[in-house]
Protein backbone atom coordinates (compact mmCIF):
# COMPACT_ATOMS: atom_id res chain seq x y z
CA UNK A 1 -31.58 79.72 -112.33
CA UNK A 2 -30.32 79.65 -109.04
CA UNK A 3 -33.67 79.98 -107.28
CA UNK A 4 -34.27 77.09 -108.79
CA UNK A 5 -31.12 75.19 -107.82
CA UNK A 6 -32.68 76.24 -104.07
CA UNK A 7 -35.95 75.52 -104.94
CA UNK A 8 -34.97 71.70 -105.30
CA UNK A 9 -32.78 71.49 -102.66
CA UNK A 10 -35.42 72.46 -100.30
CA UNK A 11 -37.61 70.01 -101.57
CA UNK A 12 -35.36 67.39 -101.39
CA UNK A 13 -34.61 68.52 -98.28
CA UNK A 14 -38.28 68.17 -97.19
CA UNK A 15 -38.88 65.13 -98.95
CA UNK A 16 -35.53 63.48 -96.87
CA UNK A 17 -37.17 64.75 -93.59
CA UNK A 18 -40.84 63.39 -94.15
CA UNK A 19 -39.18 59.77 -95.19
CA UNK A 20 -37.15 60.14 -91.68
CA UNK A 21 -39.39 61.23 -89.50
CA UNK A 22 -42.62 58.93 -91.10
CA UNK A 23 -44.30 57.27 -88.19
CA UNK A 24 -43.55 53.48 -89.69
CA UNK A 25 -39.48 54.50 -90.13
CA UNK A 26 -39.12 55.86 -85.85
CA UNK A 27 -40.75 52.49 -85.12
CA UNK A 28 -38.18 50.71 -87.31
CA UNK A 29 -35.39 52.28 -86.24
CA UNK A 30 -35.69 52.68 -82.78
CA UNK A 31 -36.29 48.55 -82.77
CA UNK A 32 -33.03 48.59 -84.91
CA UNK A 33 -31.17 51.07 -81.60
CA UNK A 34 -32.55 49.34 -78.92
CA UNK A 35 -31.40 45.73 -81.01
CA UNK A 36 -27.73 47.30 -81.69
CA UNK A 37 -27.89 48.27 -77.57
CA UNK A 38 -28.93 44.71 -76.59
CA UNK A 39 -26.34 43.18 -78.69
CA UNK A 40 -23.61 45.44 -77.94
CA UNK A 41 -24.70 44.83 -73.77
CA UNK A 42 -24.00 40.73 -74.56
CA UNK A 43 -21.09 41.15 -76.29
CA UNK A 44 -22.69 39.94 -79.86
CA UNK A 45 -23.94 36.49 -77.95
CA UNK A 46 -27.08 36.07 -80.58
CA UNK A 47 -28.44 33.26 -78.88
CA UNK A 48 -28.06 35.27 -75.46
CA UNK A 49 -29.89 37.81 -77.16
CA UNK A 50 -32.64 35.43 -78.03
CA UNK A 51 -33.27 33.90 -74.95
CA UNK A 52 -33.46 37.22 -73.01
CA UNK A 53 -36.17 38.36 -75.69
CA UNK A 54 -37.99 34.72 -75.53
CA UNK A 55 -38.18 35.70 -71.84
CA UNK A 56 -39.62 39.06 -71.88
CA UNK A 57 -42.33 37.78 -74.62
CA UNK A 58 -42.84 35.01 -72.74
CA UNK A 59 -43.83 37.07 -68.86
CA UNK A 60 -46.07 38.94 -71.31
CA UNK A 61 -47.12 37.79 -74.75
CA UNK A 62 -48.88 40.94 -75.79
CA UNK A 63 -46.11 43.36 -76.10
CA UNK A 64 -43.94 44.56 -79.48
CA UNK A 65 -40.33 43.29 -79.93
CA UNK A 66 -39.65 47.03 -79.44
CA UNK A 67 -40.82 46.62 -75.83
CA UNK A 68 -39.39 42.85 -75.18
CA UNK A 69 -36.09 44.30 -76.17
CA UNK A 70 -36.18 47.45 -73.88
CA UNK A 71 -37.40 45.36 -71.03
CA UNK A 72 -34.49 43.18 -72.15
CA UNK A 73 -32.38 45.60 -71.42
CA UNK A 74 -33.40 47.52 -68.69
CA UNK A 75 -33.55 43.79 -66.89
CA UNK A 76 -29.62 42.67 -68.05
CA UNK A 77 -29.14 46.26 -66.61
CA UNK A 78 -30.91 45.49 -63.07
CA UNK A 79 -29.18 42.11 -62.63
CA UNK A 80 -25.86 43.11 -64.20
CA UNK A 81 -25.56 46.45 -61.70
């Protein structure tokens, strides 16, 4: 009985970890880190926020909203000291 009791945990265990570390779910939540970053840099200004991500999209129109954000960032960051 109580190999089974383990038995299931692990699997759980293993299903929990695949679900966190799927390829999709890093992509989602490291948007969701470097959003939460941004914000937390401009003091919750949303429309700050915006514009600084309008901005990045707008020098280059190809990249994610993962990368306009981080660029976001790392430029508040240059100008800010």
């Amino acid at each position: 009985m109580e190999i089974i009791v383990i038995l299931g945990v692990a699997i759980a265990i293993g299903v929990g970890l695949l679900i966190y570390y799927a390829p999709g779910q890093r992509k989602q939540r490291r948007e969701r880190d470097l959003r939460a970053r941004l914000r937390k840099m401009t003091h919750g200004d949303a429309a700050l926020m915006g514009r600084l991500i309008r901005y990045e999209k707008n020098e280059q129109p190809d990249i994610s909203e993962a990368e306009a954000l981080k660029r976001a960032i790392d430029r508040w960051r240059l100008e800010r000291g």
